[in-house]
N, C-alpha and C. Protein backbone atom coordinates (compact mmCIF):
# COMPACT_ATOMS: atom_id res chain seq x y z
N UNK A 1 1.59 12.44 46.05
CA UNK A 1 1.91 12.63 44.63
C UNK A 1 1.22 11.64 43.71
N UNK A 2 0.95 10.78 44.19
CA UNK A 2 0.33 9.54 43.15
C UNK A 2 -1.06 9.85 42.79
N UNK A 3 -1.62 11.29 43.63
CA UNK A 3 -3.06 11.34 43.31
C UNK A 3 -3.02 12.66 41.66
N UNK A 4 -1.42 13.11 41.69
CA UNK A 4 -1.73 13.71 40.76
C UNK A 4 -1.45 13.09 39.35
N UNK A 5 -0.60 11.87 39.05
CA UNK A 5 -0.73 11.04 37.90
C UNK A 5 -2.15 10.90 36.71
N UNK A 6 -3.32 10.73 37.62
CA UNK A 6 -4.02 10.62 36.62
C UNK A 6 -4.69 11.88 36.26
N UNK A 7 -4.49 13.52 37.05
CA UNK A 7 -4.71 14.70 36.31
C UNK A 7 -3.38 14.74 35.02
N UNK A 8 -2.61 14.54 35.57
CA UNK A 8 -1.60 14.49 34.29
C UNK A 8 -2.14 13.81 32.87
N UNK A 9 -2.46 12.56 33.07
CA UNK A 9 -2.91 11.65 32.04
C UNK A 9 -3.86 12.56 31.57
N UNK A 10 -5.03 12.94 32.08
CA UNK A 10 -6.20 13.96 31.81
C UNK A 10 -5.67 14.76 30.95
N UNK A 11 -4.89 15.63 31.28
CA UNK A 11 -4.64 16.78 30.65
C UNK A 11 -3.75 16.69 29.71
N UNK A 12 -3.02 15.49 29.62
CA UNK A 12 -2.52 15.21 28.18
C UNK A 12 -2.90 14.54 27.26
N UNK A 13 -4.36 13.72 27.68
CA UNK A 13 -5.18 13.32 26.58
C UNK A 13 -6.23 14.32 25.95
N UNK A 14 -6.13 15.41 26.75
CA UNK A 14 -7.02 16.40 26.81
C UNK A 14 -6.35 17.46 25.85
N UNK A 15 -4.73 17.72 25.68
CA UNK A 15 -4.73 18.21 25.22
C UNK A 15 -4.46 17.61 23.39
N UNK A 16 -3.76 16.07 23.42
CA UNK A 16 -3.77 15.30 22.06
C UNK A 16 -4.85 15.64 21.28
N UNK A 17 -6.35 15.66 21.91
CA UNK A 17 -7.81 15.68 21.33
C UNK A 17 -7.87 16.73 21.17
N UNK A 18 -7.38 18.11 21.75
CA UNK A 18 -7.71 18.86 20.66
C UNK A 18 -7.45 19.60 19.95
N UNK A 19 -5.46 19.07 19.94
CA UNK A 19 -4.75 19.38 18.78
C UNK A 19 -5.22 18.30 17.39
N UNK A 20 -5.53 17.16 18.04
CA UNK A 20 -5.49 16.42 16.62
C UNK A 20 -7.21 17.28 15.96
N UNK A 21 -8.64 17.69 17.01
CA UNK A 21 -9.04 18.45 16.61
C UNK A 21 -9.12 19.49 15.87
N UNK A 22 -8.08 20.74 16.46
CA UNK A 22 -7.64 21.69 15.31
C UNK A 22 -7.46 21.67 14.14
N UNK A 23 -6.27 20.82 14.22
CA UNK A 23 -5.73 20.05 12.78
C UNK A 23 -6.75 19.57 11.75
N UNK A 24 -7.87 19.31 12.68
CA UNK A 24 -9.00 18.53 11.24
C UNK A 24 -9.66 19.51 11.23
N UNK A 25 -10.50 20.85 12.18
CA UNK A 25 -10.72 21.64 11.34
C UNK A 25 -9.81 22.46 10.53
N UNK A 26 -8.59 22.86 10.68
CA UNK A 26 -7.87 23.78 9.77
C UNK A 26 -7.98 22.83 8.50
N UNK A 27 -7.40 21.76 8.31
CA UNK A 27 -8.07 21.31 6.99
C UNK A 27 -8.99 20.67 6.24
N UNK A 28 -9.70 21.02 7.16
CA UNK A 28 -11.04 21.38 6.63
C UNK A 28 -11.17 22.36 5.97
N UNK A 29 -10.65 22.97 6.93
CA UNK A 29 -11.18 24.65 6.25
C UNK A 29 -10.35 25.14 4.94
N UNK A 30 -8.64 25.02 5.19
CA UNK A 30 -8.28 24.76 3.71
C UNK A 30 -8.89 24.06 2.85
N UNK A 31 -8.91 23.24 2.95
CA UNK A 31 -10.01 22.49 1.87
C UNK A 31 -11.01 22.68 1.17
N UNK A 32 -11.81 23.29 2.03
CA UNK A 32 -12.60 24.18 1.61
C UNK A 32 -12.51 25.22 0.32
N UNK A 33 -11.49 26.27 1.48
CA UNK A 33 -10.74 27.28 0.57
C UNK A 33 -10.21 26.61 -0.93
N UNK A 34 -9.76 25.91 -0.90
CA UNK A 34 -8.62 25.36 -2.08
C UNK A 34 -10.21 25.37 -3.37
N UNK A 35 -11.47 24.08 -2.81
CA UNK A 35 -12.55 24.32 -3.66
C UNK A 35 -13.20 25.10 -3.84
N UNK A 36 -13.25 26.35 -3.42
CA UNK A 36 -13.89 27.38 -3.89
C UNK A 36 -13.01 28.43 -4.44
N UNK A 37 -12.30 28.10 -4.39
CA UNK A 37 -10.84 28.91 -5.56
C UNK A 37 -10.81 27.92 -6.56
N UNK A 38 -10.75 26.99 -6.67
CA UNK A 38 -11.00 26.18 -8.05
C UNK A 38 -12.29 26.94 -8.67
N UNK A 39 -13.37 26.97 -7.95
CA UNK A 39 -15.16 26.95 -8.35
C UNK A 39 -14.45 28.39 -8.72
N UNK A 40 -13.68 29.34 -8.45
CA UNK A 40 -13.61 30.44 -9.13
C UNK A 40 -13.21 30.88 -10.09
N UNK A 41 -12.24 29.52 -10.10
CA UNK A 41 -11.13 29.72 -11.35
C UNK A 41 -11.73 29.13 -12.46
N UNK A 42 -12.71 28.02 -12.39
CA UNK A 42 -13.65 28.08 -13.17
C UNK A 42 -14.74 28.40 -13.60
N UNK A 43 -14.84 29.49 -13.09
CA UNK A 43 -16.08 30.52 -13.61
C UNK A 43 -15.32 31.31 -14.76
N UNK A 44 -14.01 31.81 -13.87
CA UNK A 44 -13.22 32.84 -15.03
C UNK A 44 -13.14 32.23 -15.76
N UNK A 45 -12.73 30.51 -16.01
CA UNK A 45 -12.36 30.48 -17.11
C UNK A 45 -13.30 30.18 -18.62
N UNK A 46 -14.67 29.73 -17.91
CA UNK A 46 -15.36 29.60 -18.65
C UNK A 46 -16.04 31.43 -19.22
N UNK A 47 -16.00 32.58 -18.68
CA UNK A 47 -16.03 33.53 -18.74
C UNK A 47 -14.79 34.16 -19.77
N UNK A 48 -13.78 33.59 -19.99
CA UNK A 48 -12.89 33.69 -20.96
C UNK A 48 -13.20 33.08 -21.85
N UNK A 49 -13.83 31.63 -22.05
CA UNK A 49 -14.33 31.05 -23.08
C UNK A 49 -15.16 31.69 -24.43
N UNK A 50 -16.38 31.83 -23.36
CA UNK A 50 -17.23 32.66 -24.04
C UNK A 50 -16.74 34.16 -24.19
């Protein structure tokens, strides 16, 4: 049993990296989203301007 301890460790650092991964692309990607809905909302609004 002691040889499976460090697959354990593995696979739970394995999986930390690439939830905390996900997490930075999803907001990323919101982020994204959020500025190009601004960049839209100011097109309209300058399109209301004029």
């Amino acid at each position: 049993m002691p040889q499976m301890k460090p697959m354990i460790w593995t696979l739970m650092m394995v999986m930390t990296i690439s939830m905390i991964i996900l997490t930075i692309i999803i907001n990323f990607y919101s982020s994204m989203e959020m500025v190009s809905q601004n960049k839209s909302k100011k097109i309209k609004t300058m399109k209301w301007k004029w």
